[in-house]
PDB file of N, CA and C in Angstrom:
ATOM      1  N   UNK A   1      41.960 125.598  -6.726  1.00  0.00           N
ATOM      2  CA  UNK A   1      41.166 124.601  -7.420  1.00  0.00           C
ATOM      3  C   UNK A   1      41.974 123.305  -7.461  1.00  0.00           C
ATOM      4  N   UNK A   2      41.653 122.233  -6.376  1.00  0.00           N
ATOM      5  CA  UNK A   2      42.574 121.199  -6.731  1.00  0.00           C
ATOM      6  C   UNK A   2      42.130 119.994  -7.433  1.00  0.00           C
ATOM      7  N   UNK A   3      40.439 119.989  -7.848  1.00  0.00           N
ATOM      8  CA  UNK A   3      40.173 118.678  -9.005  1.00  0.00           C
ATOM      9  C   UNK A   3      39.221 119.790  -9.567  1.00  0.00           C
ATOM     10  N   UNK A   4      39.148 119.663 -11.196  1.00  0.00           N
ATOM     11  CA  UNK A   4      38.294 120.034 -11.993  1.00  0.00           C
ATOM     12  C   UNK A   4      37.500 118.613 -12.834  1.00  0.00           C
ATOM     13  N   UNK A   5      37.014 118.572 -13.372  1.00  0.00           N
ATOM     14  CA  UNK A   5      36.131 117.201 -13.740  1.00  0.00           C
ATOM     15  C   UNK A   5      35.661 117.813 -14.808  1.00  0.00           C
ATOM     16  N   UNK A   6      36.359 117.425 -15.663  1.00  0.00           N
ATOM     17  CA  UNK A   6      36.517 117.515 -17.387  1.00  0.00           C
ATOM     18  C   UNK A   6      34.866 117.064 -18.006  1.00  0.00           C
ATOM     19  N   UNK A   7      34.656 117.919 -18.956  1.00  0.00           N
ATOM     20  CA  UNK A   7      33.292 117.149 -19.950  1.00  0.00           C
ATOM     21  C   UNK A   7      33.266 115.739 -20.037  1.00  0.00           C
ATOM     22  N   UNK A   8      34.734 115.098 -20.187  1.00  0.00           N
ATOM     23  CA  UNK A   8      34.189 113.591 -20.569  1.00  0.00           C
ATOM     24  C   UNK A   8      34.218 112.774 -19.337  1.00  0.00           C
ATOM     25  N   UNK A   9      34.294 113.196 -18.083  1.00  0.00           N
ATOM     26  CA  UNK A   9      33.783 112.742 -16.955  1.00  0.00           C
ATOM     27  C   UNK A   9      35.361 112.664 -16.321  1.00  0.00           C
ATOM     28  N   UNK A  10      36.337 112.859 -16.564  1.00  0.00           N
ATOM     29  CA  UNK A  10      37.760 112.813 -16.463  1.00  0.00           C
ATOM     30  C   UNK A  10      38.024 113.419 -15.005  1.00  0.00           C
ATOM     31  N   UNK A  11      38.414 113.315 -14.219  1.00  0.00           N
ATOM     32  CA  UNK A  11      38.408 113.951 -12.674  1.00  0.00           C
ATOM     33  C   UNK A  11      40.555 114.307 -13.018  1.00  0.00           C
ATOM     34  N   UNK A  12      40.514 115.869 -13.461  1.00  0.00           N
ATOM     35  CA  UNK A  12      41.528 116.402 -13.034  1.00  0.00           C
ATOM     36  C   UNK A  12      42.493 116.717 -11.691  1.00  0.00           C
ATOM     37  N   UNK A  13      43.023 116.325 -11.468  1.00  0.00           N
ATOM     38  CA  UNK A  13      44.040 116.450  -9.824  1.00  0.00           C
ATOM     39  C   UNK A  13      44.672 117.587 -10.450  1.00  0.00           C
ATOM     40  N   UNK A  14      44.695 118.894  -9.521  1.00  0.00           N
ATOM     41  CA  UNK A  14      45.680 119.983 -10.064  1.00  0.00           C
ATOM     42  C   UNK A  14      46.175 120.377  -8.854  1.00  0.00           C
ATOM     43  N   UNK A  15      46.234 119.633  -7.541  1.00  0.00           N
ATOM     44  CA  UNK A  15      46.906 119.505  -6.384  1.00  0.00           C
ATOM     45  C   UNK A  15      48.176 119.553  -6.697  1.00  0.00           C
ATOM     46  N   UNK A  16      48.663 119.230  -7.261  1.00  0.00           N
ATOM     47  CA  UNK A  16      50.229 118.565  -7.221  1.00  0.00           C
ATOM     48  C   UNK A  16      51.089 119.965  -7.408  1.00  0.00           C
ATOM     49  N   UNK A  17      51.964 120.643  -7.244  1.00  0.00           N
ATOM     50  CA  UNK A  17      52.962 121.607  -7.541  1.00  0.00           C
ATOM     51  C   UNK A  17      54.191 121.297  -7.708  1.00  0.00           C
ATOM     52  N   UNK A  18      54.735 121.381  -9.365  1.00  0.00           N
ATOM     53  CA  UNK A  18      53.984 121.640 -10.492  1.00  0.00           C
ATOM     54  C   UNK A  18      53.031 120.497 -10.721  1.00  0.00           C
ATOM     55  N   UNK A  19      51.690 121.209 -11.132  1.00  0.00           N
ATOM     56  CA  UNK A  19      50.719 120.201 -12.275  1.00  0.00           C
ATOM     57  C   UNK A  19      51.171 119.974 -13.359  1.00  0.00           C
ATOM     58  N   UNK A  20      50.969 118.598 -13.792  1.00  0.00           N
ATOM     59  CA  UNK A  20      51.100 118.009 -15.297  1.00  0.00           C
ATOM     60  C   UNK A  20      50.269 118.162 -16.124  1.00  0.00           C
ATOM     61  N   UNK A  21      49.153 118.788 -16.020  1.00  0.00           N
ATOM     62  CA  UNK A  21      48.491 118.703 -16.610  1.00  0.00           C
ATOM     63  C   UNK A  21      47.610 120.749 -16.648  1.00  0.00           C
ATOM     64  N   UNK A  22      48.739 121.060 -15.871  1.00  0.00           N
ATOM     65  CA  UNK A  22      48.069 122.408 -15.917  1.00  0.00           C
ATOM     66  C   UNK A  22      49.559 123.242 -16.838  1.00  0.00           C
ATOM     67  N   UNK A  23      48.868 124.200 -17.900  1.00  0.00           N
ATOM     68  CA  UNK A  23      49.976 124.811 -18.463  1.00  0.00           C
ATOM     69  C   UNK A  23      49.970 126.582 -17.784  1.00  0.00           C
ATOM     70  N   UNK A  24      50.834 127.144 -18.488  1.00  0.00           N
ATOM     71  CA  UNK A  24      50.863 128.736 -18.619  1.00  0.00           C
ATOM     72  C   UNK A  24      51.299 129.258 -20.030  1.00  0.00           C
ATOM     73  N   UNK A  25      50.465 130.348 -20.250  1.00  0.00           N
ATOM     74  CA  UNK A  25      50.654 130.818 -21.702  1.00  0.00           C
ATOM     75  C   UNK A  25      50.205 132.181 -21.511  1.00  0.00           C
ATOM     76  N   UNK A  26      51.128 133.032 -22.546  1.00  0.00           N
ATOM     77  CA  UNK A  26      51.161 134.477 -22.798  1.00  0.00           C
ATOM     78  C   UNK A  26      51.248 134.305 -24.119  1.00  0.00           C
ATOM     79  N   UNK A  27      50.864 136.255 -25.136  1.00  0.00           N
ATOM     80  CA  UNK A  27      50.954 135.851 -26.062  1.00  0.00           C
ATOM     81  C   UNK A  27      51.823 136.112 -26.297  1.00  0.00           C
ATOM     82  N   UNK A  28      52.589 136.118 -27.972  1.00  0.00           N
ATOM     83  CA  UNK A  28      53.943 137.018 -28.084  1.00  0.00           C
ATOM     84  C   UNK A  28      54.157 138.256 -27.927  1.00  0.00           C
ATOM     85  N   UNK A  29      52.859 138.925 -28.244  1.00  0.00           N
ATOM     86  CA  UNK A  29      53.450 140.383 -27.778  1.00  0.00           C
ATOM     87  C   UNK A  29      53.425 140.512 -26.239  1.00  0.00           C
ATOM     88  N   UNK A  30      52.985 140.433 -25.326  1.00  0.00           N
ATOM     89  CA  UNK A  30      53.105 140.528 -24.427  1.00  0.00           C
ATOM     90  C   UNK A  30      54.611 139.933 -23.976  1.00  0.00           C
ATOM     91  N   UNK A  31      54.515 138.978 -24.310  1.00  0.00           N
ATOM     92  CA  UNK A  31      56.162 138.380 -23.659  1.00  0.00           C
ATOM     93  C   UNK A  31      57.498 139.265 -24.724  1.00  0.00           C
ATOM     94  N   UNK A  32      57.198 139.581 -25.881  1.00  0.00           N
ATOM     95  CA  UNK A  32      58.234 140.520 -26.304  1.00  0.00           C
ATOM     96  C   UNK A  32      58.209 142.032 -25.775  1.00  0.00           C
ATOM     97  N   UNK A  33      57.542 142.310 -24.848  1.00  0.00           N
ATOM     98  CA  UNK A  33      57.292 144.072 -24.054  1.00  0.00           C
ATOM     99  C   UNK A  33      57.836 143.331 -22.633  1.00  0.00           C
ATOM    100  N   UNK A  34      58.585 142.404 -22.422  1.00  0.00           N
ATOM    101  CA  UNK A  34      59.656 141.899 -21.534  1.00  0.00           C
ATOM    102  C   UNK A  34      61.232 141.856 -21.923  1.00  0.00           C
ATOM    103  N   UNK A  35      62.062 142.382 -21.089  1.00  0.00           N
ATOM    104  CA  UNK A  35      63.318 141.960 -20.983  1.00  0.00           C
ATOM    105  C   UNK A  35      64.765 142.099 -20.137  1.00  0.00           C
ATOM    106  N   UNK A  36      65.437 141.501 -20.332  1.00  0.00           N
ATOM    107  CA  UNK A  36      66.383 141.598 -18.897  1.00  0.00           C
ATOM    108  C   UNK A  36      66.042 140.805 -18.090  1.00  0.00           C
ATOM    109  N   UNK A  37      66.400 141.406 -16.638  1.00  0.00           N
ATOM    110  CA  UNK A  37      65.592 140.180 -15.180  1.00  0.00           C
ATOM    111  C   UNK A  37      64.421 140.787 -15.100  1.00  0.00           C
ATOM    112  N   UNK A  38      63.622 139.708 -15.304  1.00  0.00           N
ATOM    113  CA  UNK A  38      61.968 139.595 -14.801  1.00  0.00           C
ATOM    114  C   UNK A  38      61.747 138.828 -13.729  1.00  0.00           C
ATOM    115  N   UNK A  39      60.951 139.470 -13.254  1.00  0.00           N
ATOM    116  CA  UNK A  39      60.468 139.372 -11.831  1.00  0.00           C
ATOM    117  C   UNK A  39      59.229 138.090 -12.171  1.00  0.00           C
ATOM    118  N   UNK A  40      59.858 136.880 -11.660  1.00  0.00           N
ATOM    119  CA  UNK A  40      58.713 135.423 -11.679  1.00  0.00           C
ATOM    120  C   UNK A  40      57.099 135.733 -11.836  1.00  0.00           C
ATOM    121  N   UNK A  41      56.986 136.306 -10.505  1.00  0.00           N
ATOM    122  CA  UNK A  41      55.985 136.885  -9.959  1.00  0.00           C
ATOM    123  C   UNK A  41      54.943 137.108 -11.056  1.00  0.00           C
ATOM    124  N   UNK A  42      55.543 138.236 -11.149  1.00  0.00           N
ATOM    125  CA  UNK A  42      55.225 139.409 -11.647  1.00  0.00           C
ATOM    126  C   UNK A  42      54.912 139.015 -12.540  1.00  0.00           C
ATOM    127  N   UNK A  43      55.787 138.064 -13.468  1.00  0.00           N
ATOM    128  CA  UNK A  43      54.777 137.392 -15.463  1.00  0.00           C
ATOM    129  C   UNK A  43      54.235 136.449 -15.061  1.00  0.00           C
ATOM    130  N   UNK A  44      53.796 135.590 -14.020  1.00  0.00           N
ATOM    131  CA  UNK A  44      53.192 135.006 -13.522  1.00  0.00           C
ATOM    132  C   UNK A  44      51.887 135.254 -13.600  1.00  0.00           C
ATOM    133  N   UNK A  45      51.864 136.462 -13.222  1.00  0.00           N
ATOM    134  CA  UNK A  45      50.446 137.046 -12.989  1.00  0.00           C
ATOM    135  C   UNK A  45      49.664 137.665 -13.994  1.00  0.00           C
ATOM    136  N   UNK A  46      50.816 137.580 -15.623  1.00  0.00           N
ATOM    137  CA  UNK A  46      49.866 137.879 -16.509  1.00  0.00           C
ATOM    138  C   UNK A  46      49.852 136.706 -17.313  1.00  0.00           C
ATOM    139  N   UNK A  47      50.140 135.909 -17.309  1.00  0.00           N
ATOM    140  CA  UNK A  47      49.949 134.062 -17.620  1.00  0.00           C
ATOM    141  C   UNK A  47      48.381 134.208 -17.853  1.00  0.00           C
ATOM    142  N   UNK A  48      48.393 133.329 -18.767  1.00  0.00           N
ATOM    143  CA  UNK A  48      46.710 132.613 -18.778  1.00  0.00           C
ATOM    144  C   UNK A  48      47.097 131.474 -18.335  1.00  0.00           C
ATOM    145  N   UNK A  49      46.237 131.145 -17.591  1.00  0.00           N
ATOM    146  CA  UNK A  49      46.148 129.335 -17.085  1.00  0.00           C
ATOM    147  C   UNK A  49      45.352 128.418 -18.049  1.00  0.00           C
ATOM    148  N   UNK A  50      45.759 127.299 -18.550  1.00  0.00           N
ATOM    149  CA  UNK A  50      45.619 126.445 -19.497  1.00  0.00           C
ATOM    150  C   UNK A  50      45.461 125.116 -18.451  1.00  0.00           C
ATOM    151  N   UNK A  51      44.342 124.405 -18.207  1.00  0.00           N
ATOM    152  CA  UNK A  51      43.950 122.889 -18.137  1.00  0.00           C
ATOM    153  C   UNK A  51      43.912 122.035 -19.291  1.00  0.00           C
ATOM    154  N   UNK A  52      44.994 120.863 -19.631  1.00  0.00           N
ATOM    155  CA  UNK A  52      45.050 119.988 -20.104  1.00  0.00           C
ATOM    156  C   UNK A  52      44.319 118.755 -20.041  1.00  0.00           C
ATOM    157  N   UNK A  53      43.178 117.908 -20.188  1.00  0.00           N
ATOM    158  CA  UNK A  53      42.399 116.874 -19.686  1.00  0.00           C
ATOM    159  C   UNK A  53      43.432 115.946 -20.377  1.00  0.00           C
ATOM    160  N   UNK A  54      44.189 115.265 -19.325  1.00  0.00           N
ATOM    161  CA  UNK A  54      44.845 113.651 -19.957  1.00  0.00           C
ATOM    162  C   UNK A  54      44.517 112.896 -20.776  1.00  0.00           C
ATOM    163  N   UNK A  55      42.716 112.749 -20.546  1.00  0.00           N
ATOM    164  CA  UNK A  55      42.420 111.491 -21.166  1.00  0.00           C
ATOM    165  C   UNK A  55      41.724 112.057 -22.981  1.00  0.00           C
ATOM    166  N   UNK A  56      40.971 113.323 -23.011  1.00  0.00           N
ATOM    167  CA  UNK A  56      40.252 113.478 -24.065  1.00  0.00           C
ATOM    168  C   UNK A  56      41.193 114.990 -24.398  1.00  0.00           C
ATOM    169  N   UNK A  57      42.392 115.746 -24.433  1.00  0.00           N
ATOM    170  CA  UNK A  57      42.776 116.547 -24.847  1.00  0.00           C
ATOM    171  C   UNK A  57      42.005 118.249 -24.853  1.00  0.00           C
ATOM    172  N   UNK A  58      40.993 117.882 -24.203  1.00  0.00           N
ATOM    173  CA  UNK A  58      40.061 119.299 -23.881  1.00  0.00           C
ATOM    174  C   UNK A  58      41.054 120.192 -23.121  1.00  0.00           C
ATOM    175  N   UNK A  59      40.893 121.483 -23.559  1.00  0.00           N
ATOM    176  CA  UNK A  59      41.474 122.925 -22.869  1.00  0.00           C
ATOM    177  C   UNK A  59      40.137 123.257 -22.239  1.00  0.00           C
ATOM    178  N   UNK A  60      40.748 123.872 -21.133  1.00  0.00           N
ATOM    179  CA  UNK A  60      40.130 124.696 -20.207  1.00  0.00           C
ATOM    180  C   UNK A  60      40.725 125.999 -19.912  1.00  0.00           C
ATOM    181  N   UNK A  61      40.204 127.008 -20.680  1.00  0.00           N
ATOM    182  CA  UNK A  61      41.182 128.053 -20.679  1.00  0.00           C
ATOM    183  C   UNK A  61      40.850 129.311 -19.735  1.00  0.00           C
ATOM    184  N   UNK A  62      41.917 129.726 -18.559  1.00  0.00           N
ATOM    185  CA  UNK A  62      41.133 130.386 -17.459  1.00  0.00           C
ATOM    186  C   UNK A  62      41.811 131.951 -18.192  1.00  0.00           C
ATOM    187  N   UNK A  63      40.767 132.873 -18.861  1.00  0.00           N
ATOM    188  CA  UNK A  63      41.601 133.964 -19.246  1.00  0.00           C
ATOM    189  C   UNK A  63      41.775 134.885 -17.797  1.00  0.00           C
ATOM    190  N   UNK A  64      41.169 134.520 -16.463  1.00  0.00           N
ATOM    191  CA  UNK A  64      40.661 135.666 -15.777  1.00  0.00           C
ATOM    192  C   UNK A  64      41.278 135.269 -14.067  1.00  0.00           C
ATOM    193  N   UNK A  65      42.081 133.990 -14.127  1.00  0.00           N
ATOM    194  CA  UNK A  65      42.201 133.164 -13.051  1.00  0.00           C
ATOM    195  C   UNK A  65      41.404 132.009 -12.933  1.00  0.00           C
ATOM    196  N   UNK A  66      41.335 131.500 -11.720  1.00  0.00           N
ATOM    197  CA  UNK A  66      40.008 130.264 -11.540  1.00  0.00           C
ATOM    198  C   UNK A  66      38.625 131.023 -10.972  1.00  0.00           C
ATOM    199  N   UNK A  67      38.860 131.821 -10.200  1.00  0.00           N
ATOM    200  CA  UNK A  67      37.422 132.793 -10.440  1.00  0.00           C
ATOM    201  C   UNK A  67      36.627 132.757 -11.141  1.00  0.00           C
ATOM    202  N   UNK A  68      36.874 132.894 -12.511  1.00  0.00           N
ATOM    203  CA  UNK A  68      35.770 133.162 -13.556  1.00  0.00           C
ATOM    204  C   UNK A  68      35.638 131.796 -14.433  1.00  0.00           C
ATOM    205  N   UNK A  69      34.610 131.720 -14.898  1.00  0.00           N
ATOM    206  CA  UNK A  69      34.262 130.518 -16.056  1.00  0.00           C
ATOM    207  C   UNK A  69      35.388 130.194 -16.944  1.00  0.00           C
ATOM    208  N   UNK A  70      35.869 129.218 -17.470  1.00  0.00           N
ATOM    209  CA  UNK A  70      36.524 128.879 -18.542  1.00  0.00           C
ATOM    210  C   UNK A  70      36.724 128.986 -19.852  1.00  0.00           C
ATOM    211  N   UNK A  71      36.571 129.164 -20.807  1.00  0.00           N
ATOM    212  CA  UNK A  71      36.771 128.898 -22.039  1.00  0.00           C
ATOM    213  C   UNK A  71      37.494 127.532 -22.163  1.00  0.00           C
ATOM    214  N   UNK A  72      36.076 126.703 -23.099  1.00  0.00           N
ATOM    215  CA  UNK A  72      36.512 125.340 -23.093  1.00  0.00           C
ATOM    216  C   UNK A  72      36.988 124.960 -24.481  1.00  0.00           C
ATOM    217  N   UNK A  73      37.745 124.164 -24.712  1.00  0.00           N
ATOM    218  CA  UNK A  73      37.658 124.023 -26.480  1.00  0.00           C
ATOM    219  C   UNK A  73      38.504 122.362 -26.790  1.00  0.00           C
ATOM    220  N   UNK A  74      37.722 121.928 -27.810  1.00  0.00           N
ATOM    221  CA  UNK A  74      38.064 120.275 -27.845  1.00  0.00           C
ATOM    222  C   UNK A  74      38.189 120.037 -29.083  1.00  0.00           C
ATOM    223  N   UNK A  75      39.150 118.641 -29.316  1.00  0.00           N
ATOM    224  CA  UNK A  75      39.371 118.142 -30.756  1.00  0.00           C
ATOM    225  C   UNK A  75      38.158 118.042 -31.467  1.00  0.00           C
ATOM    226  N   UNK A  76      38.667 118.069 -32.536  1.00  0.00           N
ATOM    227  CA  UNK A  76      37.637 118.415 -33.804  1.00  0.00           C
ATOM    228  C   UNK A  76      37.772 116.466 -33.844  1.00  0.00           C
TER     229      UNK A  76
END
């Protein structure tokens, strides 16, 4: 997915490696049932992917990869 186009009309670039605007997040338990050398990869792949919109602060939250629909959520 290299542009997503945010609700407020915002045209995301997620070309770039690393994105600035793209995060990764686990929760704590999951990242505390880790330890020692971990394999990149490997917690990589249980990451949720998080889209940051620059201009209006909207998440785009991919629980499933970019495959599946988002979970969107915006300032109050």
């Amino acid at each position: 997915m290299p542009k997503l186009k945010c609700e407020c009309s915002e045209v995301i670039n997620l070309s770039g490696v690393p994105s600035r605007d793209q995060y990764l997040m686990i929760s704590d338990k999951e990242y505390d049932s880790y330890s020692g050398l971990i394999d990149a990869e490997m917690l990589y792949s249980k990451m949720t992917i998080v889209v940051k919109c620059p201009l209006c602060s909207r998440l785009y939250i991919y629980n499933d990869g970019f495959n599946s629909p988002p979970a969107v959520y915006c300032l109050e």
